[in-house]
Protein backbone atom coordinates (compact mmCIF):
# COMPACT_ATOMS: atom_id res chain seq x y z
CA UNK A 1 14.56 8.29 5.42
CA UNK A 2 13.37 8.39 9.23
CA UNK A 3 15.09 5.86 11.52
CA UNK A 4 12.49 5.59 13.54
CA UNK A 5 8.85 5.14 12.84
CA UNK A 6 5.23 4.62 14.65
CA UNK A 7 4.05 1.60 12.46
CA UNK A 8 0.56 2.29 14.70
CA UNK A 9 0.74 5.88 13.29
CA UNK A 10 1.67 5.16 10.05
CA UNK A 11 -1.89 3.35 9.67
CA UNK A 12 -4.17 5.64 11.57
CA UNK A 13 -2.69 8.73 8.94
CA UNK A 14 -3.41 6.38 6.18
CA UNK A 15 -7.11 5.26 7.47
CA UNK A 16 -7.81 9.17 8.21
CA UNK A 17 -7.06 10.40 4.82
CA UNK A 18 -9.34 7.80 3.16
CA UNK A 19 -11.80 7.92 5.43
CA UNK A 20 -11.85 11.91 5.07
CA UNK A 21 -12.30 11.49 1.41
CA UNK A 22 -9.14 13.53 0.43
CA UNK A 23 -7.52 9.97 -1.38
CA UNK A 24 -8.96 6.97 -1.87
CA UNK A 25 -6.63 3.31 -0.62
CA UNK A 26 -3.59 3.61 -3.03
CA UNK A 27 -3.05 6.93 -2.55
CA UNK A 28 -3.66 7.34 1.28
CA UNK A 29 -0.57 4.50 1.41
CA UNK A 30 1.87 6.22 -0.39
CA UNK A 31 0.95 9.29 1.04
CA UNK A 32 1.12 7.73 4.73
CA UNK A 33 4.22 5.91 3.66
CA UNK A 34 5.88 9.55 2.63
CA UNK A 35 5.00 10.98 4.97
CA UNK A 36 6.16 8.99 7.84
CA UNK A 37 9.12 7.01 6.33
CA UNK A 38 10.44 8.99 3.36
CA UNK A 39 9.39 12.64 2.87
CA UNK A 40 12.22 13.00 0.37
CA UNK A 41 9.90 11.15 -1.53
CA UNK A 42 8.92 13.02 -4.58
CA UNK A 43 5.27 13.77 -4.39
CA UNK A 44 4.65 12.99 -7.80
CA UNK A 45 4.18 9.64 -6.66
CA UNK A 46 1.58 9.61 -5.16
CA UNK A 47 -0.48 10.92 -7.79
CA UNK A 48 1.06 7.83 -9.82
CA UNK A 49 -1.19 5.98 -7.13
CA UNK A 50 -4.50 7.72 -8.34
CA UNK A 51 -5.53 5.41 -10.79
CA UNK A 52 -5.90 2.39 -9.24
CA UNK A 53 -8.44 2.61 -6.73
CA UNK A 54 -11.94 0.34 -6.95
CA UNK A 55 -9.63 -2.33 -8.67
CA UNK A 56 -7.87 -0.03 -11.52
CA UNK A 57 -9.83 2.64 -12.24
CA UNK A 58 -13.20 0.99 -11.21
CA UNK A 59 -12.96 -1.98 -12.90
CA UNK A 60 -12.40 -3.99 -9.91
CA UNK A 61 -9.98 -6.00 -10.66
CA UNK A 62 -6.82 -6.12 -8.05
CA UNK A 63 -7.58 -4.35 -5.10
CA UNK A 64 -6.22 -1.04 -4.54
CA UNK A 65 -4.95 -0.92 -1.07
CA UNK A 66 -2.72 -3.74 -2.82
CA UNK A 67 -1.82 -1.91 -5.38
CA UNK A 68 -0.81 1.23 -3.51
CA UNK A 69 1.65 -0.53 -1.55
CA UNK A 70 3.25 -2.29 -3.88
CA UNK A 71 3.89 1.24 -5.50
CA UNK A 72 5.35 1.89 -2.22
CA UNK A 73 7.34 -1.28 -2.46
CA UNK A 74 8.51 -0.61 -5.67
CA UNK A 75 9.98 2.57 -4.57
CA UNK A 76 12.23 1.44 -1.98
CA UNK A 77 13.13 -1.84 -3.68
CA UNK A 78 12.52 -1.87 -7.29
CA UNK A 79 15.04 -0.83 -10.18
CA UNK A 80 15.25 1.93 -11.99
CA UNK A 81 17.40 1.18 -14.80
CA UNK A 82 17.47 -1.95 -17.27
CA UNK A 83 19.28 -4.70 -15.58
CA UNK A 84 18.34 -8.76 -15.72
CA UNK A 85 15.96 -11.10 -13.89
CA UNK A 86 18.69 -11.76 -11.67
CA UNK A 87 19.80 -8.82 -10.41
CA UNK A 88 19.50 -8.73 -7.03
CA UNK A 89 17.44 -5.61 -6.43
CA UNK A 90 14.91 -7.61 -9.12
CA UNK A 91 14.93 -10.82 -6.64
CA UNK A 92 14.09 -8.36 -3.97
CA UNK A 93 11.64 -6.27 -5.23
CA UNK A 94 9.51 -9.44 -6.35
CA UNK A 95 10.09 -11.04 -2.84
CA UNK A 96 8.82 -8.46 -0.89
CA UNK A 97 5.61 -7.51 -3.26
CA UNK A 98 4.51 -11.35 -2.88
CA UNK A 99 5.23 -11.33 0.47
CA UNK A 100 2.75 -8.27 0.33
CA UNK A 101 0.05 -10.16 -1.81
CA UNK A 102 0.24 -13.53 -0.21
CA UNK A 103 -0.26 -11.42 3.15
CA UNK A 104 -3.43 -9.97 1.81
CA UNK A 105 -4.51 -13.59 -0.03
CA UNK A 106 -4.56 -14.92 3.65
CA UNK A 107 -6.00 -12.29 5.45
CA UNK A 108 -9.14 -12.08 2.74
CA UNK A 109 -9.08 -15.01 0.75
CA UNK A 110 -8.30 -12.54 -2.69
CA UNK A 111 -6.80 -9.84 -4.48
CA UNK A 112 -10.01 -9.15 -6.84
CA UNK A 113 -11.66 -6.08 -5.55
CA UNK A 114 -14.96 -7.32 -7.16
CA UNK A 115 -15.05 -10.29 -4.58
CA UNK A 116 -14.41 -7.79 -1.93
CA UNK A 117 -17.97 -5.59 -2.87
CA UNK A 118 -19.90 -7.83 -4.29
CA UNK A 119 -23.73 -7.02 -3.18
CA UNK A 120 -22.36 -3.80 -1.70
CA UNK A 121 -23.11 -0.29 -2.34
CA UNK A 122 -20.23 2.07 -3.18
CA UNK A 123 -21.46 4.73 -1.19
CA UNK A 124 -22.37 2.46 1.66
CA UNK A 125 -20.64 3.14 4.95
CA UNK A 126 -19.90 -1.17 5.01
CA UNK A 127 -17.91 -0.73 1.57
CA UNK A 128 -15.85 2.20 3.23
CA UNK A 129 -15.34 0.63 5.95
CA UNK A 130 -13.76 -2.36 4.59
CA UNK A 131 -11.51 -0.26 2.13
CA UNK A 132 -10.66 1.66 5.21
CA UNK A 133 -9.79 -1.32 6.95
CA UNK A 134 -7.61 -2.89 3.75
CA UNK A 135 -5.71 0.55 3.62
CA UNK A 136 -4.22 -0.14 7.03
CA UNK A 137 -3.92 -3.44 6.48
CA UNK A 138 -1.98 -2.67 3.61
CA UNK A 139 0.13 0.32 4.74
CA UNK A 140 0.73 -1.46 8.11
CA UNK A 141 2.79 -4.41 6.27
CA UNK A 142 4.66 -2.13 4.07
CA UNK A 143 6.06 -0.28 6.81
CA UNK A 144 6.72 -3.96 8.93
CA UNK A 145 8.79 -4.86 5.87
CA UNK A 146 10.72 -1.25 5.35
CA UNK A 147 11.43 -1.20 8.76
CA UNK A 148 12.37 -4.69 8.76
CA UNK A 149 14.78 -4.26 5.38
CA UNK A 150 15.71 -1.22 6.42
CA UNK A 151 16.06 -2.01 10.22
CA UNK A 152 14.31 1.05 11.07
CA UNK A 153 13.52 1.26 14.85
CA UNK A 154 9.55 0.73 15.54
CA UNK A 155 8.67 2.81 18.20
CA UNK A 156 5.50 1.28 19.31
């Protein structure tokens, strides 16, 4: 993991590679998130990040950018073996994915991704815009709370 990291940079990379069309939200976070916190992260995750864009595989249902960092989230901070509610990297895993949500909630109201485009066209340049904009919102607050758990150094 990289000590220090460019929370600023962090978000442009992530904005870029949607906004170039090479990933949509989810996957431009966890690829940003790699990239610049963790490249010893395996790559196969962010492919596990490819079905949830446009609310879960277009149905519009929780937003992607969401979703993509909590993947993120859960790869720092979540289990990876059978434990109990209370185990404490349970508590934190949950307490750092709502602080993630509840983040988004009160930035833009919602998590539903069918709110979010409602009366817009998916090609439009407004819809990418906004997704572009929810991507760094997104990726930008997962990398405040690694670096804060972590107590990475933020260079900028």
């Amino acid at each position: 993991m990289n000590k220090q990291i460019s929370i600023k940079k962090i978000r442009k990379d992530a904005e870029e590679i949607f906004r170039q069309g090479g990933f949509y939200c989810s996957e431009a976070i966890v690829s940003a998130i790699r990239k610049h916190i963790d490249p010893a992260m395996p790559l196969s995750l962010v492919s596990t990040a490819s079905g949830f864009p446009i609310g879960v595989g277009r149905a519009k249902c929780m937003c992607g950018a969401v979703s993509g960092a909590v993947i993120a989230l859960g790869y720092f901070f979540g289990r990876s073996s059978p434990s109990t509610p209370a185990d404490p990297k349970s508590q934190k895993c949950m307490e750092v994915c709502f602080e993630l949500q509840d983040t988004f909630r009160k930035m833009h109201k919602t998590l539903c991704c069918h709110i979010h485009i409602k009366g817009m066209d998916l090609a439009s340049g407004e819809h990418k815009d906004q997704c572009i904009r929810y991507t760094g919102d997104m990726v930008q607050k997962t990398a405040e709370i690694i670096a804060r758990e972590f107590k990475l150094t933020v260079v900028d």
